[in-house]
C-alpha atoms as a PDB file:
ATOM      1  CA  UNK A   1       6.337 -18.204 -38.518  1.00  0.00           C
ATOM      2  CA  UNK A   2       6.106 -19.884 -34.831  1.00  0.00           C
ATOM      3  CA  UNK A   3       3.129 -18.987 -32.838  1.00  0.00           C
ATOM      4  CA  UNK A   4       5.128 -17.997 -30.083  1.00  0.00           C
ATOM      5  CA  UNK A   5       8.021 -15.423 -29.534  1.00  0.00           C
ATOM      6  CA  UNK A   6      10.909 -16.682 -27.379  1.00  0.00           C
ATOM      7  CA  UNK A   7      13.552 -14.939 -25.386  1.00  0.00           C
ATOM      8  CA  UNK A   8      12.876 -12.084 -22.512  1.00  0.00           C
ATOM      9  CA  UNK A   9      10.945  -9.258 -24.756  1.00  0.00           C
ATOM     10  CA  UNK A  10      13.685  -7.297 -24.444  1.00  0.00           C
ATOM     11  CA  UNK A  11      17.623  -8.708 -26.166  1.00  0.00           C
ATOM     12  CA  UNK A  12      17.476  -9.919 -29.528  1.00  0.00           C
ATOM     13  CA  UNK A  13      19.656  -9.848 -32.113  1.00  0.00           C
ATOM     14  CA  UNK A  14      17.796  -6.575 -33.311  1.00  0.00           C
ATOM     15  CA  UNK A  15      15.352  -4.142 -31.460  1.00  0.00           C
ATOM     16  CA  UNK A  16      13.502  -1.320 -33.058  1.00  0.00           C
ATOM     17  CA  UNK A  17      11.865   1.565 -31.032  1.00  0.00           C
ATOM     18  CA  UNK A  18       8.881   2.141 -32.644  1.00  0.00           C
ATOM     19  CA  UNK A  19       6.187   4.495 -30.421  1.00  0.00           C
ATOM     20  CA  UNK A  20       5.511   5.785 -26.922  1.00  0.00           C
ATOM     21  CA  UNK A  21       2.631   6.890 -24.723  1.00  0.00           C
ATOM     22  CA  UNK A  22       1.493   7.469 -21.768  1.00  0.00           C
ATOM     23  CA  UNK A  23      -1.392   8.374 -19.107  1.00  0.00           C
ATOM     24  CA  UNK A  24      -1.712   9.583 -15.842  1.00  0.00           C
ATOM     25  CA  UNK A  25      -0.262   6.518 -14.124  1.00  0.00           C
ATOM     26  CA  UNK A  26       1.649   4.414 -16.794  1.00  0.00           C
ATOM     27  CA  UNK A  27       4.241   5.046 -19.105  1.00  0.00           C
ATOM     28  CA  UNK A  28       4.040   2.757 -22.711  1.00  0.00           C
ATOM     29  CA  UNK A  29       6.927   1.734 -25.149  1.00  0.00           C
ATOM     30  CA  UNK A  30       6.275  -0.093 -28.156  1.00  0.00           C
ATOM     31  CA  UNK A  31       9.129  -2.588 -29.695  1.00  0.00           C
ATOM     32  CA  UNK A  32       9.848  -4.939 -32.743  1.00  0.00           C
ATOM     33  CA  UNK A  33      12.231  -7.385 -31.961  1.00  0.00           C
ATOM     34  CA  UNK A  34      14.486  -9.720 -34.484  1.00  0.00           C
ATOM     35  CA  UNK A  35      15.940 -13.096 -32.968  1.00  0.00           C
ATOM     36  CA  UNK A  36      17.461 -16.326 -34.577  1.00  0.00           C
ATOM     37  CA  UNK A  37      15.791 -18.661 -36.710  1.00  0.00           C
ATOM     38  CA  UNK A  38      13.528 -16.008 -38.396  1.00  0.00           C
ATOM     39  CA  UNK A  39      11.440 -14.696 -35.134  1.00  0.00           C
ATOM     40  CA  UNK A  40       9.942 -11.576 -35.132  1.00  0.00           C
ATOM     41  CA  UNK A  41       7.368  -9.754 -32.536  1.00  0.00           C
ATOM     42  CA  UNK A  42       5.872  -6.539 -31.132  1.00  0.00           C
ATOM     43  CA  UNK A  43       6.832  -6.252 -27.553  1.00  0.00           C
ATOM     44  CA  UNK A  44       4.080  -3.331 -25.282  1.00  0.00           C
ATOM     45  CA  UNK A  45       6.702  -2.597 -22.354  1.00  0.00           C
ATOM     46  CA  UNK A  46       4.577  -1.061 -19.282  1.00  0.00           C
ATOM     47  CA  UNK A  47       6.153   1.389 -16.157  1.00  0.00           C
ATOM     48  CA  UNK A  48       3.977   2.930 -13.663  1.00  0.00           C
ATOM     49  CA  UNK A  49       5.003   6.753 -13.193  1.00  0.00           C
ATOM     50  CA  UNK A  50       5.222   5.946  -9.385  1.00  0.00           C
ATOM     51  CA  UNK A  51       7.077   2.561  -8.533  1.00  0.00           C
ATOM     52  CA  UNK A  52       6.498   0.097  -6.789  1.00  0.00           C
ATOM     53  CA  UNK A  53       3.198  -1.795  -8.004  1.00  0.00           C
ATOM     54  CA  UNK A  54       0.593  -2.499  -5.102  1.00  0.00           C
ATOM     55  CA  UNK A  55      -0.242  -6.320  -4.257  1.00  0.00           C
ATOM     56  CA  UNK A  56      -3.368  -5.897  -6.472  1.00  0.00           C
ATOM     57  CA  UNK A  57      -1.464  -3.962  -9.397  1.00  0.00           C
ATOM     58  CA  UNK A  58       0.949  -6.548  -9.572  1.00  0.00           C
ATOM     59  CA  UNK A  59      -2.170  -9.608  -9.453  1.00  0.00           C
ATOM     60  CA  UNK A  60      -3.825  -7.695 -12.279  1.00  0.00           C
ATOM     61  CA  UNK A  61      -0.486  -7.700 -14.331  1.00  0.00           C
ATOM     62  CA  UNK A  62       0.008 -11.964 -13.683  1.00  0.00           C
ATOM     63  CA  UNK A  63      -3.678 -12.129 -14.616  1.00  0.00           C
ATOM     64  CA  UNK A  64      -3.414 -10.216 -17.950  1.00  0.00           C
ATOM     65  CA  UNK A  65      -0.037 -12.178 -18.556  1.00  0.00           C
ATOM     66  CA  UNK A  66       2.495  -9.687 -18.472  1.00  0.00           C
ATOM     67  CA  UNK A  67       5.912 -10.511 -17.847  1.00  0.00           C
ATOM     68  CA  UNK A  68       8.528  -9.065 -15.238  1.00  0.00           C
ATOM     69  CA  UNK A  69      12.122  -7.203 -16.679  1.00  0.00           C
ATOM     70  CA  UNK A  70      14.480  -6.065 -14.296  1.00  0.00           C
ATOM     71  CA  UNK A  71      16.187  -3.685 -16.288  1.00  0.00           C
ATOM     72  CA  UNK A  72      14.368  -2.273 -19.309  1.00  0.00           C
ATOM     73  CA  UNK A  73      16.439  -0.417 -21.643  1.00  0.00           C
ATOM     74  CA  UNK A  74      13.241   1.639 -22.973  1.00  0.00           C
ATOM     75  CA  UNK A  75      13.034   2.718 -19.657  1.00  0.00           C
ATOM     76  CA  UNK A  76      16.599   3.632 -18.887  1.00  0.00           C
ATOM     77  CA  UNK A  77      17.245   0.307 -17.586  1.00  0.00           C
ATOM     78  CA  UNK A  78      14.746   0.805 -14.894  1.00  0.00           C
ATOM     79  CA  UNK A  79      12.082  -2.449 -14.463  1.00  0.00           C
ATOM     80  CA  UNK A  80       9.283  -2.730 -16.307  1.00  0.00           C
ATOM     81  CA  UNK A  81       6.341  -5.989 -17.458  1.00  0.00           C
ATOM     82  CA  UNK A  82       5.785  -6.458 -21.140  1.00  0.00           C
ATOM     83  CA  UNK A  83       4.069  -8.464 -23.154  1.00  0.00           C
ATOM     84  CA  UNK A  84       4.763  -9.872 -26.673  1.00  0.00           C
ATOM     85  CA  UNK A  85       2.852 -10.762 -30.073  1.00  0.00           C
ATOM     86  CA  UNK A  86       4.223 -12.455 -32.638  1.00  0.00           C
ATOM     87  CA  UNK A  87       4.497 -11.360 -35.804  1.00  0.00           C
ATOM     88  CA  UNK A  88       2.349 -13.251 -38.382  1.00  0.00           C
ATOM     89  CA  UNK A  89       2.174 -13.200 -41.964  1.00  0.00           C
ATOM     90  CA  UNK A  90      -0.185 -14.845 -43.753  1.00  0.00           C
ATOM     91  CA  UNK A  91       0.326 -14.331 -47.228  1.00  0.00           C
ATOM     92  CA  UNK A  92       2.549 -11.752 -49.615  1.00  0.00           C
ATOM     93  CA  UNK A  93       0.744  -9.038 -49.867  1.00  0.00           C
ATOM     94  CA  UNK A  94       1.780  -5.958 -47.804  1.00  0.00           C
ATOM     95  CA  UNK A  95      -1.117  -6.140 -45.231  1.00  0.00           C
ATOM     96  CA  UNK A  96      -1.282  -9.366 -44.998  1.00  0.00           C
ATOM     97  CA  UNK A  97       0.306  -9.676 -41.815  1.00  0.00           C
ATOM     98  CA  UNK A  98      -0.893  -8.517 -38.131  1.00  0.00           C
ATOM     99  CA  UNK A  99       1.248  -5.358 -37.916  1.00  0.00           C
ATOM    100  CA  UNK A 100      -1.907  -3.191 -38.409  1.00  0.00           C
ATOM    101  CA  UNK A 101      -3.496  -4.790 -35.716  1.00  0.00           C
ATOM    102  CA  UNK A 102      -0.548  -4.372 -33.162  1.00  0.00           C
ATOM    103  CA  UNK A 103      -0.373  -0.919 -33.609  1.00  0.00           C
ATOM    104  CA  UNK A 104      -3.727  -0.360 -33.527  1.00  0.00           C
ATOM    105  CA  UNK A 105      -3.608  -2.291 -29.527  1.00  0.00           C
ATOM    106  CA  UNK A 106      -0.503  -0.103 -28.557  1.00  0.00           C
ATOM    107  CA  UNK A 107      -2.248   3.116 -29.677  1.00  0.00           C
ATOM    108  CA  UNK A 108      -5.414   2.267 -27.359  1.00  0.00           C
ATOM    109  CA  UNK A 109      -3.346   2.047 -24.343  1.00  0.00           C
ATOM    110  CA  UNK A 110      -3.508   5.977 -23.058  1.00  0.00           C
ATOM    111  CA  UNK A 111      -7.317   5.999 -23.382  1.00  0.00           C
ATOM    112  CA  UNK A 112      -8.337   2.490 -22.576  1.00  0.00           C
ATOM    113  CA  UNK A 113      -5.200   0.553 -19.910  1.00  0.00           C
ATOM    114  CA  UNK A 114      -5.870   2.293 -16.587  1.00  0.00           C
ATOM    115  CA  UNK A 115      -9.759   2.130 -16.771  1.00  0.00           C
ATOM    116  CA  UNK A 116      -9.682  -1.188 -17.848  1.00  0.00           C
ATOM    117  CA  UNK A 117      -6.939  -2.279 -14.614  1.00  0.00           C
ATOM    118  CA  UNK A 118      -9.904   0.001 -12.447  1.00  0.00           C
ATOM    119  CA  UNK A 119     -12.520  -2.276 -13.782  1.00  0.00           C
ATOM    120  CA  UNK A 120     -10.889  -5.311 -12.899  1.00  0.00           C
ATOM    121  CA  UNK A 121      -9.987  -4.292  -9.438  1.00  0.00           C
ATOM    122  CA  UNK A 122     -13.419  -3.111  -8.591  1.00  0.00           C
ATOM    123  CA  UNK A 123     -14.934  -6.753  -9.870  1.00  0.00           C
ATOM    124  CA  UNK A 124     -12.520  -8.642  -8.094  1.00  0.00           C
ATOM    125  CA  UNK A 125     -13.141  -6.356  -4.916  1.00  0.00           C
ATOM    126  CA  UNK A 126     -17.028  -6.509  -5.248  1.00  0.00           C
ATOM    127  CA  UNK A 127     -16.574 -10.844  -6.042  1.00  0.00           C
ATOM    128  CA  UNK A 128     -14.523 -10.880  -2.740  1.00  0.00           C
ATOM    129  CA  UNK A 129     -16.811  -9.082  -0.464  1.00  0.00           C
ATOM    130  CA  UNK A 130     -18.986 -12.695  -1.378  1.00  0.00           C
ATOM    131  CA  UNK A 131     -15.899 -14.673  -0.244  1.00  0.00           C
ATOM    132  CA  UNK A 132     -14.627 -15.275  -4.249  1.00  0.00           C
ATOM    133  CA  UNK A 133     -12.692 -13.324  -6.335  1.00  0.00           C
ATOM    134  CA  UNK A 134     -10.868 -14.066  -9.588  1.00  0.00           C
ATOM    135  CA  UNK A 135      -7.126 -11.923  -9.296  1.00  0.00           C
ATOM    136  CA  UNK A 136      -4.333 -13.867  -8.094  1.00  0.00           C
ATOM    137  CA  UNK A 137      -4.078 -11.767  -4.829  1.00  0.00           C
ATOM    138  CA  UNK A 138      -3.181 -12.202  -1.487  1.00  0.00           C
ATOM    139  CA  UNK A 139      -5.900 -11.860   1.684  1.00  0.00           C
ATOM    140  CA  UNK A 140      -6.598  -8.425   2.192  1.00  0.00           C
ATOM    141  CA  UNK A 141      -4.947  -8.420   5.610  1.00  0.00           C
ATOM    142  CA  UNK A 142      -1.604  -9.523   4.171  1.00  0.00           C
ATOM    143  CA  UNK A 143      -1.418  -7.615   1.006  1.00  0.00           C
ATOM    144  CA  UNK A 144      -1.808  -4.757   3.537  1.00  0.00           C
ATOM    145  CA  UNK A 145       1.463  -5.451   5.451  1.00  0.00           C
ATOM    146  CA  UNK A 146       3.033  -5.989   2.655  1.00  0.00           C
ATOM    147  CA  UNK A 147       2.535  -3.340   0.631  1.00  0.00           C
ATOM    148  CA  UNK A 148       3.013  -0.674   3.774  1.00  0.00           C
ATOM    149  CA  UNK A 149       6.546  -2.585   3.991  1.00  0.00           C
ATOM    150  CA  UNK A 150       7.225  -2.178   0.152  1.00  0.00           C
ATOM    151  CA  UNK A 151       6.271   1.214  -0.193  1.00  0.00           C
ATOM    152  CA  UNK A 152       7.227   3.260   2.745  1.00  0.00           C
ATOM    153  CA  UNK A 153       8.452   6.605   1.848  1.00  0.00           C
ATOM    154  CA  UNK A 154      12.065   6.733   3.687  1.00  0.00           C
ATOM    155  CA  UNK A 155      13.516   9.828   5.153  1.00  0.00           C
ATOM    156  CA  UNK A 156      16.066  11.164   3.678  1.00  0.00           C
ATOM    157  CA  UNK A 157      18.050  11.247   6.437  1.00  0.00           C
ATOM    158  CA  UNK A 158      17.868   9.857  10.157  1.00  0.00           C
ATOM    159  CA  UNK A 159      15.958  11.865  12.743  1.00  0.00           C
ATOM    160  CA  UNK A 160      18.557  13.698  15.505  1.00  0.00           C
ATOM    161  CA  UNK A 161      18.649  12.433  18.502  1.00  0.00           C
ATOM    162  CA  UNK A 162      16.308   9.367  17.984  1.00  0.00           C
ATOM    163  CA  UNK A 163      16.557   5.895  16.915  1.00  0.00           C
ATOM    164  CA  UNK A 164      13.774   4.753  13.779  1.00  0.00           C
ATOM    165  CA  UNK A 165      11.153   3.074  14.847  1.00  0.00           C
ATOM    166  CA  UNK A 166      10.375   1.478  11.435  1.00  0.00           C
ATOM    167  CA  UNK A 167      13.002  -1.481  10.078  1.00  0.00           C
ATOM    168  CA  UNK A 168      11.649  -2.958   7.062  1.00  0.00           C
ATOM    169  CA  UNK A 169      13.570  -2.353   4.093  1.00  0.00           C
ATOM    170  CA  UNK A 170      11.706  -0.966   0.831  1.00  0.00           C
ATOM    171  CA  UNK A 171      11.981  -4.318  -0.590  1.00  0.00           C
ATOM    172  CA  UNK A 172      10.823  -6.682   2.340  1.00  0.00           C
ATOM    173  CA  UNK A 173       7.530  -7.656   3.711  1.00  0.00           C
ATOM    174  CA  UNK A 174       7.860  -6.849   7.327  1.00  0.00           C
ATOM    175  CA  UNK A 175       5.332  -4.349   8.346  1.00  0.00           C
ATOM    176  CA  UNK A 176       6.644  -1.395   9.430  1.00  0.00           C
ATOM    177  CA  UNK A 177       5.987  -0.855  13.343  1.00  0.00           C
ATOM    178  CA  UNK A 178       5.181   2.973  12.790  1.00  0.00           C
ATOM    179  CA  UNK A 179       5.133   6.040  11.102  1.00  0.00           C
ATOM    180  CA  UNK A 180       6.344   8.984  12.880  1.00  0.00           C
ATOM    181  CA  UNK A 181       3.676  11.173  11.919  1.00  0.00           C
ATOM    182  CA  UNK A 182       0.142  10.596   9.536  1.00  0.00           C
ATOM    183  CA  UNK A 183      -1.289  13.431   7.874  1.00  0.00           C
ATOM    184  CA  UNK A 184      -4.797  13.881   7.181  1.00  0.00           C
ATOM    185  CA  UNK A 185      -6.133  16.905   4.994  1.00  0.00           C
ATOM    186  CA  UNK A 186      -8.871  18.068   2.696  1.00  0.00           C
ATOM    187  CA  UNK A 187      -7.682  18.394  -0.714  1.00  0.00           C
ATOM    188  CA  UNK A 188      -8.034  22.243  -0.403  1.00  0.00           C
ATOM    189  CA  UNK A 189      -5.222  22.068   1.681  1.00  0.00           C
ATOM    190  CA  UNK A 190      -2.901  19.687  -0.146  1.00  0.00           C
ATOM    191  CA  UNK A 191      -0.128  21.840  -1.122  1.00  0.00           C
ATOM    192  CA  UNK A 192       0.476  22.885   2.947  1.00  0.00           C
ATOM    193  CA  UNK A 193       0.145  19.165   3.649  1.00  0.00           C
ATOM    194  CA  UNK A 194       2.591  18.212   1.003  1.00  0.00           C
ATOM    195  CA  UNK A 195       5.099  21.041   2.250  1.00  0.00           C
ATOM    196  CA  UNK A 196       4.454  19.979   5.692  1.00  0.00           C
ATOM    197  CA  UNK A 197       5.434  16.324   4.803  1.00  0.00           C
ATOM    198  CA  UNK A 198       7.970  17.361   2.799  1.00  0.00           C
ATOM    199  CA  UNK A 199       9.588  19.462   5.138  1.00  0.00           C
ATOM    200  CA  UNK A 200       9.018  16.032   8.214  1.00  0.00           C
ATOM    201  CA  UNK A 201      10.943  14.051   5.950  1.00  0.00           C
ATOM    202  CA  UNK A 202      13.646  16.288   4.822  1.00  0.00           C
ATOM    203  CA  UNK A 203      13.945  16.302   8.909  1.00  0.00           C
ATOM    204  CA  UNK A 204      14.398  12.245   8.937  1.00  0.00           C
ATOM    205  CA  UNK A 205      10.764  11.209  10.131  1.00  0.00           C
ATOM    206  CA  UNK A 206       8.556   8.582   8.594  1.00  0.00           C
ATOM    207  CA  UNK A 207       5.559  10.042   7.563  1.00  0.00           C
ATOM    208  CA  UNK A 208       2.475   8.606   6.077  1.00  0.00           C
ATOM    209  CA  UNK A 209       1.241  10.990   3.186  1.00  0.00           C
ATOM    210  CA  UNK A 210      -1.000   9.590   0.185  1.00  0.00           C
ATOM    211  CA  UNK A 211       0.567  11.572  -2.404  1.00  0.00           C
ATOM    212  CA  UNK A 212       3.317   9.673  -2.120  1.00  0.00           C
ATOM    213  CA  UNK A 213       2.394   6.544  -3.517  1.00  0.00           C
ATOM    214  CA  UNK A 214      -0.935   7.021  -5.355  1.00  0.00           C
ATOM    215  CA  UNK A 215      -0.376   3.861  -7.753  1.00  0.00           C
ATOM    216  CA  UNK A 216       0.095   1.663  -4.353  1.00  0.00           C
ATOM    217  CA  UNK A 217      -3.206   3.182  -3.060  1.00  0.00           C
ATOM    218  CA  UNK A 218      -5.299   2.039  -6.254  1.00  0.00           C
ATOM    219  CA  UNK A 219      -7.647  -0.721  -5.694  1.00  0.00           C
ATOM    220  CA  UNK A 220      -7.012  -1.158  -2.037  1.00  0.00           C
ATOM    221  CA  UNK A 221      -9.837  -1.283   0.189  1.00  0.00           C
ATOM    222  CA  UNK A 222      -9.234   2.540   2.091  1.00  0.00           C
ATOM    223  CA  UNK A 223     -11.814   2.267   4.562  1.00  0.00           C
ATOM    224  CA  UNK A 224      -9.358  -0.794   6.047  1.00  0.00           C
ATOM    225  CA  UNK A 225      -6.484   0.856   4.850  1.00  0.00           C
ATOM    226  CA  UNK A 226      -6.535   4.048   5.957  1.00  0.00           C
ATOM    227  CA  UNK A 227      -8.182   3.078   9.654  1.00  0.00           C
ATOM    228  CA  UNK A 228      -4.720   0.699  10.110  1.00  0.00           C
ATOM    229  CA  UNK A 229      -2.564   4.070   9.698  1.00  0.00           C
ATOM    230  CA  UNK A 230      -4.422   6.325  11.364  1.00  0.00           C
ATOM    231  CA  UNK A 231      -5.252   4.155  14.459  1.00  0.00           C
ATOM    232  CA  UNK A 232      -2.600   2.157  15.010  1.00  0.00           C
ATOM    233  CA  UNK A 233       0.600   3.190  12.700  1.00  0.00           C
ATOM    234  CA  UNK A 234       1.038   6.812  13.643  1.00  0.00           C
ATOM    235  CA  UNK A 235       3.310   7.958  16.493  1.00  0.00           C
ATOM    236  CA  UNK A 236       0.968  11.597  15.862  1.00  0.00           C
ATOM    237  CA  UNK A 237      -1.539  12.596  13.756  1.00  0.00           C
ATOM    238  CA  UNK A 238      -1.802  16.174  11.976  1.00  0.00           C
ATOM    239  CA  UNK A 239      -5.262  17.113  10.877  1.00  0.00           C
ATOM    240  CA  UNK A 240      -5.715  20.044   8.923  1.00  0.00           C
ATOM    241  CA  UNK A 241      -9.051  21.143   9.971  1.00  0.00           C
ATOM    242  CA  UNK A 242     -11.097  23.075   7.939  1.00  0.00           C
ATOM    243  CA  UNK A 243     -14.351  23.041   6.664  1.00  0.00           C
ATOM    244  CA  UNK A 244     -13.777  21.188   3.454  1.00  0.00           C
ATOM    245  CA  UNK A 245     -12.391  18.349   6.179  1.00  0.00           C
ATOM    246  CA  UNK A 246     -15.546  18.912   8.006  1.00  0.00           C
ATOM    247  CA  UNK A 247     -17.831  17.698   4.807  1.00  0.00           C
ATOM    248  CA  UNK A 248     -15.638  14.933   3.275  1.00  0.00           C
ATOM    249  CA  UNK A 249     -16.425  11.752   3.674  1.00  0.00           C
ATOM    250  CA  UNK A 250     -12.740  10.103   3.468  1.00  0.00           C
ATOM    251  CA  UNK A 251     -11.510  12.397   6.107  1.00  0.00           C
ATOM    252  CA  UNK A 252     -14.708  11.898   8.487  1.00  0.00           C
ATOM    253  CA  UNK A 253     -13.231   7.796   7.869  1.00  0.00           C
ATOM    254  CA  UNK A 254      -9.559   9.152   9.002  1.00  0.00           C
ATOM    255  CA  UNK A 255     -10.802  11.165  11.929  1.00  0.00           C
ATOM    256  CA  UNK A 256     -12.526   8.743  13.086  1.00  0.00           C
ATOM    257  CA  UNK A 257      -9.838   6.262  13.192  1.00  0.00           C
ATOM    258  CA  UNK A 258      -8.072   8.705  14.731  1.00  0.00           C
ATOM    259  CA  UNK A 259     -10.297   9.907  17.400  1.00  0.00           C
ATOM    260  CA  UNK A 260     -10.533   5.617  18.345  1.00  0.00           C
ATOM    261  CA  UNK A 261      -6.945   5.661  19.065  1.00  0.00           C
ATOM    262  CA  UNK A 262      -6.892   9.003  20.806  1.00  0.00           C
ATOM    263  CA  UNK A 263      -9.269   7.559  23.313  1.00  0.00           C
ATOM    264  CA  UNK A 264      -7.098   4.558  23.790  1.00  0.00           C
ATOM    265  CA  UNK A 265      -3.841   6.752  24.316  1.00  0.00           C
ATOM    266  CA  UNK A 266      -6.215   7.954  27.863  1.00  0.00           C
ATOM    267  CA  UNK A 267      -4.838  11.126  27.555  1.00  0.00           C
ATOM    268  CA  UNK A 268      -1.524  11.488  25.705  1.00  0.00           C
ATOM    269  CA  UNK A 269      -1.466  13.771  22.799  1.00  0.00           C
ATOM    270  CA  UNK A 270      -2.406  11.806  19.397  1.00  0.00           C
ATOM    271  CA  UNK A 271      -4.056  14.094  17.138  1.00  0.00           C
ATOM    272  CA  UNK A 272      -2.668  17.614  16.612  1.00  0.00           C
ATOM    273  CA  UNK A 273      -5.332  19.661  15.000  1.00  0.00           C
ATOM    274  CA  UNK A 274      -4.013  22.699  12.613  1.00  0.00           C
ATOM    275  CA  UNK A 275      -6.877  25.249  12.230  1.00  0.00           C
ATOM    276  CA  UNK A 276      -7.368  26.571   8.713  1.00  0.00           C
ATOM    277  CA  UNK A 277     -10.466  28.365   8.929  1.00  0.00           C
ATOM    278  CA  UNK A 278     -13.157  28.519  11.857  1.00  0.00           C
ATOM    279  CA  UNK A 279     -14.966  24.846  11.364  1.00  0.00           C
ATOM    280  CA  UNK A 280     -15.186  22.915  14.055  1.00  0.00           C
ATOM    281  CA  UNK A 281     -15.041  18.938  14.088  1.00  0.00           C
ATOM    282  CA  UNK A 282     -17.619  16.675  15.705  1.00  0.00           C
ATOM    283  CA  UNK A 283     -15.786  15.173  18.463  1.00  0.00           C
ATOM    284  CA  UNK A 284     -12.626  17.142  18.633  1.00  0.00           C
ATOM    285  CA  UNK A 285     -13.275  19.511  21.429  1.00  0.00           C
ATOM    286  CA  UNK A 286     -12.548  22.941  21.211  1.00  0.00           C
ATOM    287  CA  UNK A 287     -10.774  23.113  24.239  1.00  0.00           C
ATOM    288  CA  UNK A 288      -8.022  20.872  22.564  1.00  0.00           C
ATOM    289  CA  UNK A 289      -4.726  23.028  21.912  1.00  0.00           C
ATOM    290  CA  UNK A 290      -4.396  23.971  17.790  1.00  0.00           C
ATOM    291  CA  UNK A 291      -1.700  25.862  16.010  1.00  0.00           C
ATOM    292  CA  UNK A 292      -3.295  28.424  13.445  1.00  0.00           C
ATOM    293  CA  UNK A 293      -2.222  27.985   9.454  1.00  0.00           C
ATOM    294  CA  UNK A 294      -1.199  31.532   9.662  1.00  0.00           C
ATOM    295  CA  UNK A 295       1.755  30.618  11.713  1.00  0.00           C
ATOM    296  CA  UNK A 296       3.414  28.787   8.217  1.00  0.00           C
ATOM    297  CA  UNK A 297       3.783  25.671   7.101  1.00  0.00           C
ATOM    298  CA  UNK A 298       8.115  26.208   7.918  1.00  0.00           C
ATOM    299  CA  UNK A 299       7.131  27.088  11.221  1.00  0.00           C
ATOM    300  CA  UNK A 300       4.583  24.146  12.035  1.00  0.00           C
ATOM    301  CA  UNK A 301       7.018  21.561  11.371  1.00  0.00           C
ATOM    302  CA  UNK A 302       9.437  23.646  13.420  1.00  0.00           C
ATOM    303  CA  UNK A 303       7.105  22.811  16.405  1.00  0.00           C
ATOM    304  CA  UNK A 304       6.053  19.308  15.680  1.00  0.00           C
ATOM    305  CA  UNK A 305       9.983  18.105  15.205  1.00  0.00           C
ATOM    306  CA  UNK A 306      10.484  19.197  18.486  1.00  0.00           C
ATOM    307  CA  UNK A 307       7.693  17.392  19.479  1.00  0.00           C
ATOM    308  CA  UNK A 308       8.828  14.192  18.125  1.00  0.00           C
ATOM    309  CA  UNK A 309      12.084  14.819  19.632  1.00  0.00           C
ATOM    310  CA  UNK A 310      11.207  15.407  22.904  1.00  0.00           C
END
């Protein structure tokens, strides 16, 4: 048998479906292929649950040596990376040959994949804060455009009455000029934040919301991240303030960013607080004009399309 496995992973002259898993983030197909001239593998076919890869995703993937497939038929022809192992016998008995062992790799993927991607992206993040690094990554600064340009959520339908201030397309590396709206919540109040920018997109605005695209958040650098949105990307910010925003430290990061480009706008509205309960934020005076959560979320975004619009 040939040490190697040609072809693409995926046609052969026969392909058996063998297992599936998954975990939070990844979904995991397991294949044995049959080509010419007597080759036989085990192909691991890998999707994330929320497409497309971030810049370091994707560097972890070359690094571990999976491969790119545009359209995977264990995945309903959508793209996936795989990898492949040759089969290998080594004698005639029944287990003498490395099926055992490939199995025993595929079933370790829902326990063991993701941590072992976060483990890698946090070395390679902690050897580049000393100027090295061992992923196969772009700069920070330009993964960062590019990624905000591959993964921008698009309305689903153009805002009335106004032309889009973003123009990259969700496959090219143009950073986008803005979002029409950021939000920035405590995670007590994610389900009115994810109606609110739910409801803002339905409406055909831009809006920057994390939940969107988890997967393209992991292993970025947020602290650099997040300050680009929220000080210079955002046409408006909505802060949900309540005390659970008050005591966070990710969202003291976000209003802060925030509250910088609120003092550069000398003036204009930037950040439109929504008051949840009766905290009050460092900074944001409470002379500053909020809209109470008991109005609704349906009737909030009433207000703030109009806003945008006008």
């Amino acid at each position: 048998m040939a040490a190697t496995l040609e072809g693409d992973g995926h046609t052969a002259r026969q392909v058996q479906t063998m297992k599936q898993s998954e975990d939070g983030t990844f979904e995991f197909r397991f294949t044995f292929v049959e080509g010419d001239r007597e080759q036989k593998g085990f192909v691991t076919h890998y999707r994330p649950k929320h497409p497309p890869l971030s810049s370091e995703l994707n560097s972890v993937f070359k690094y571990l040596g999976l491969n790119a497939f545009g359209q995977c038929p264990e995945f309903d022809f959508e793209a996936c990376h795989y990898r492949t192992l040759p089969y290998q016998k080594r004698g005639e008995g029944f287990f003498e040959n490395n099926t055992e062992f490939a199995h025993r790799c595929f079933d370790a993927h829902a326990a063991h994949f993701s941590n072992g991607i976060e483990n890698l992206l946090e070395s390679n993040a902690a050897a580049e804060r000393v100027g090295m690094g061992f992923l196969p990554v772009p700069k920070p600064t330009a993964r960062l455009n590019t990624d905000l340009a591959a993964n921008l959520r698009r309305p689903s339908r153009a805002a009335p009455g106004r032309a889009r201030a973003t123009t990259a397309t969700s496959t090219g590396s143009e950073m986008p000029e803005s979002f029409d709206v950021a939000i920035s919540f405590a995670g007590s109040e994610r389900e009115q934040a994810d109606r609110l920018a739910e409801l803002m997109r339905e409406a055909g605005f831009v809006v920057f919301y994390d939940n969107y695209y988890p997967e393209q958040l992991w292993g970025k650098d947020l602290v650099r991240f997040f300050d680009e949105i929220y000080r210079k990307r955002a046409r408006f910010c909505v802060v949900f303030v309540s005390r659970e925003y008050r005591d966070r430290i990710w969202t003291n990061h976000e209003l802060r960013s925030a509250q910088a480009r609120a003092l550069e706008e000398k003036g204009n509205e930037y950040i439109l607080p929504i008051k949840v309960d009766d905290a009050e934020l460092d900074g944001l005076p409470p002379s500053i004009g909020y809209l109470p959560i008991s109005l609704g979320v349906e009737k909030i975004a009433e207000l703030l399309i109009r806003k945008l619009t006008s």
